[in-house]
Protein backbone atom coordinates (compact mmCIF):
# COMPACT_ATOMS: atom_id res chain seq x y z
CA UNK A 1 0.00 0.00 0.00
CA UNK A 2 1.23 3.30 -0.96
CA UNK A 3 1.01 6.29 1.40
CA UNK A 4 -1.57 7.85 -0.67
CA UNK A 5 -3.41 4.71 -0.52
CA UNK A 6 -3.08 4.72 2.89
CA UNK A 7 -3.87 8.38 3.75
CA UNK A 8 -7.39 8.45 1.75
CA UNK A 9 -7.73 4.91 3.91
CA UNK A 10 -7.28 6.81 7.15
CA UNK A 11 -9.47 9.93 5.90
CA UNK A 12 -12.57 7.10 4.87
CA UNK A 13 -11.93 5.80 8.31
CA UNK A 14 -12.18 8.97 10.01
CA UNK A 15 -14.76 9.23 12.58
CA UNK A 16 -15.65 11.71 15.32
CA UNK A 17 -12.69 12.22 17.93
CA UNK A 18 -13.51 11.34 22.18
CA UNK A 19 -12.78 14.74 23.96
CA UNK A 20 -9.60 12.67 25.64
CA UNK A 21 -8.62 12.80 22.18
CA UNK A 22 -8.75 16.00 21.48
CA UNK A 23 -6.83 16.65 24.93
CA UNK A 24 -4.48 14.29 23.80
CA UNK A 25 -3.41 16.17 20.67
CA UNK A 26 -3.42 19.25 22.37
CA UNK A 27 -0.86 17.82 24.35
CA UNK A 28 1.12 16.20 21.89
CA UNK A 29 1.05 19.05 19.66
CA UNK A 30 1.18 21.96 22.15
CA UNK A 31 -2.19 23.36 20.76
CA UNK A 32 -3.93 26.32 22.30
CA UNK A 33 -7.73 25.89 22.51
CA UNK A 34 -8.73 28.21 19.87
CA UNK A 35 -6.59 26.32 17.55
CA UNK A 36 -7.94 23.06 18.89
CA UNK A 37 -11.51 24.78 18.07
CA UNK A 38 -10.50 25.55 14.60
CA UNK A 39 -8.81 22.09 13.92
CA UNK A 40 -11.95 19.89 14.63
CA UNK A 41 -14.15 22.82 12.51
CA UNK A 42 -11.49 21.99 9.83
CA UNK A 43 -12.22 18.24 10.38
CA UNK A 44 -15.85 18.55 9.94
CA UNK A 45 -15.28 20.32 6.63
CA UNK A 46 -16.22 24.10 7.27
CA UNK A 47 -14.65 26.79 4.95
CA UNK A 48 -13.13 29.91 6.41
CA UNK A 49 -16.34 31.61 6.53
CA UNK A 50 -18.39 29.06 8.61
CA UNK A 51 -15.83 29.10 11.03
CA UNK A 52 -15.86 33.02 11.61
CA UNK A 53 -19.73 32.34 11.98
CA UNK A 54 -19.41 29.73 14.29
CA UNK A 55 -16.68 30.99 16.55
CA UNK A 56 -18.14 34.68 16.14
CA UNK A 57 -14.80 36.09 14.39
CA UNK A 58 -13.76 37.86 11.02
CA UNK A 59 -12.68 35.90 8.28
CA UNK A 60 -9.36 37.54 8.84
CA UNK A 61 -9.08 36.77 12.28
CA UNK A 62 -9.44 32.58 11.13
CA UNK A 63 -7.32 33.10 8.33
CA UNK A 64 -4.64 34.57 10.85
CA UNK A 65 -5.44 31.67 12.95
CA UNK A 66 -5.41 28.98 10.64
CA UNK A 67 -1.53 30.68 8.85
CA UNK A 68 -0.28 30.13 12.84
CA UNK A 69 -1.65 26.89 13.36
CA UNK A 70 -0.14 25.63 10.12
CA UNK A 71 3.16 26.84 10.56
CA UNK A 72 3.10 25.22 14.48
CA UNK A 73 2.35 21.85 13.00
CA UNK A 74 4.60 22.41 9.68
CA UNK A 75 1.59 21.46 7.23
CA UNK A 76 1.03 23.84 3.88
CA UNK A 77 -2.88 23.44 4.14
CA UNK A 78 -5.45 22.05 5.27
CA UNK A 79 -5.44 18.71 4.03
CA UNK A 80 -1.93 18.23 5.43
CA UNK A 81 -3.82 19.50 8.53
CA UNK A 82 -6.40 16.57 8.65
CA UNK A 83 -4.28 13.90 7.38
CA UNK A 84 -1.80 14.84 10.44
CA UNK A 85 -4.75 14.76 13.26
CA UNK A 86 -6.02 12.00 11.63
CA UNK A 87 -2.97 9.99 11.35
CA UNK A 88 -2.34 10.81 15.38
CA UNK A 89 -5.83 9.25 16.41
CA UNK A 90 -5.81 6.19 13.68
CA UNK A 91 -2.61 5.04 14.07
CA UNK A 92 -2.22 5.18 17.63
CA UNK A 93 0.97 6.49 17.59
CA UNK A 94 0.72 9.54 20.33
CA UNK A 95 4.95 11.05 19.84
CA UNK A 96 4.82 14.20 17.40
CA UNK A 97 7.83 12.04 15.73
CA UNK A 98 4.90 9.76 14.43
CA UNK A 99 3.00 12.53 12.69
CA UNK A 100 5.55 13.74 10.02
């Protein structure tokens, strides 16, 4: 299996995270909760815009959001974003040397 293969495997197998997971990236990671917020709106597919709505912010504000939580978990966008969350909780591999 390729990785490819193996990344749209773990994105079909993707189901909702336990809030110990979520506390478990945050550790792992070193999250803050707003980006923790804006990671699982990410994972349930919202676009820029629903997420302002949701979390009751400017567009910019995500965007700014979204450029610093990429560059803390050295993804370009946010596919890399999901496929790195997603390989944390699927794998079950919880050391940040597991997620690049």
């Amino acid at each position: 299996m390729t990785r490819d293969e193996a990344d749209d495997r773990l994105v079909d197998e993707g189901d909702a995270f336990s809030d110990r997971e979520w506390d478990e990236l945050i550790e792992a990671l070193g999250l803050s909760g707003r980006q923790v917020q804006i990671a699982r709106l990410i994972l349930e597919g919202m676009s820029d815009k629903q997420i302002a709505a949701e979390l009751r912010m400017s567009i910019a504000t995500v965007r700014t959001h979204l450029s610093r939580l990429f560059a803390k978990l050295e993804v370009q966008n946010r596919n890399e974003l999901i496929l790195l969350v997603l390989r944390q909780f699927r794998t079950g591999c919880r050391e940040a040397d597991c997620l690049r």
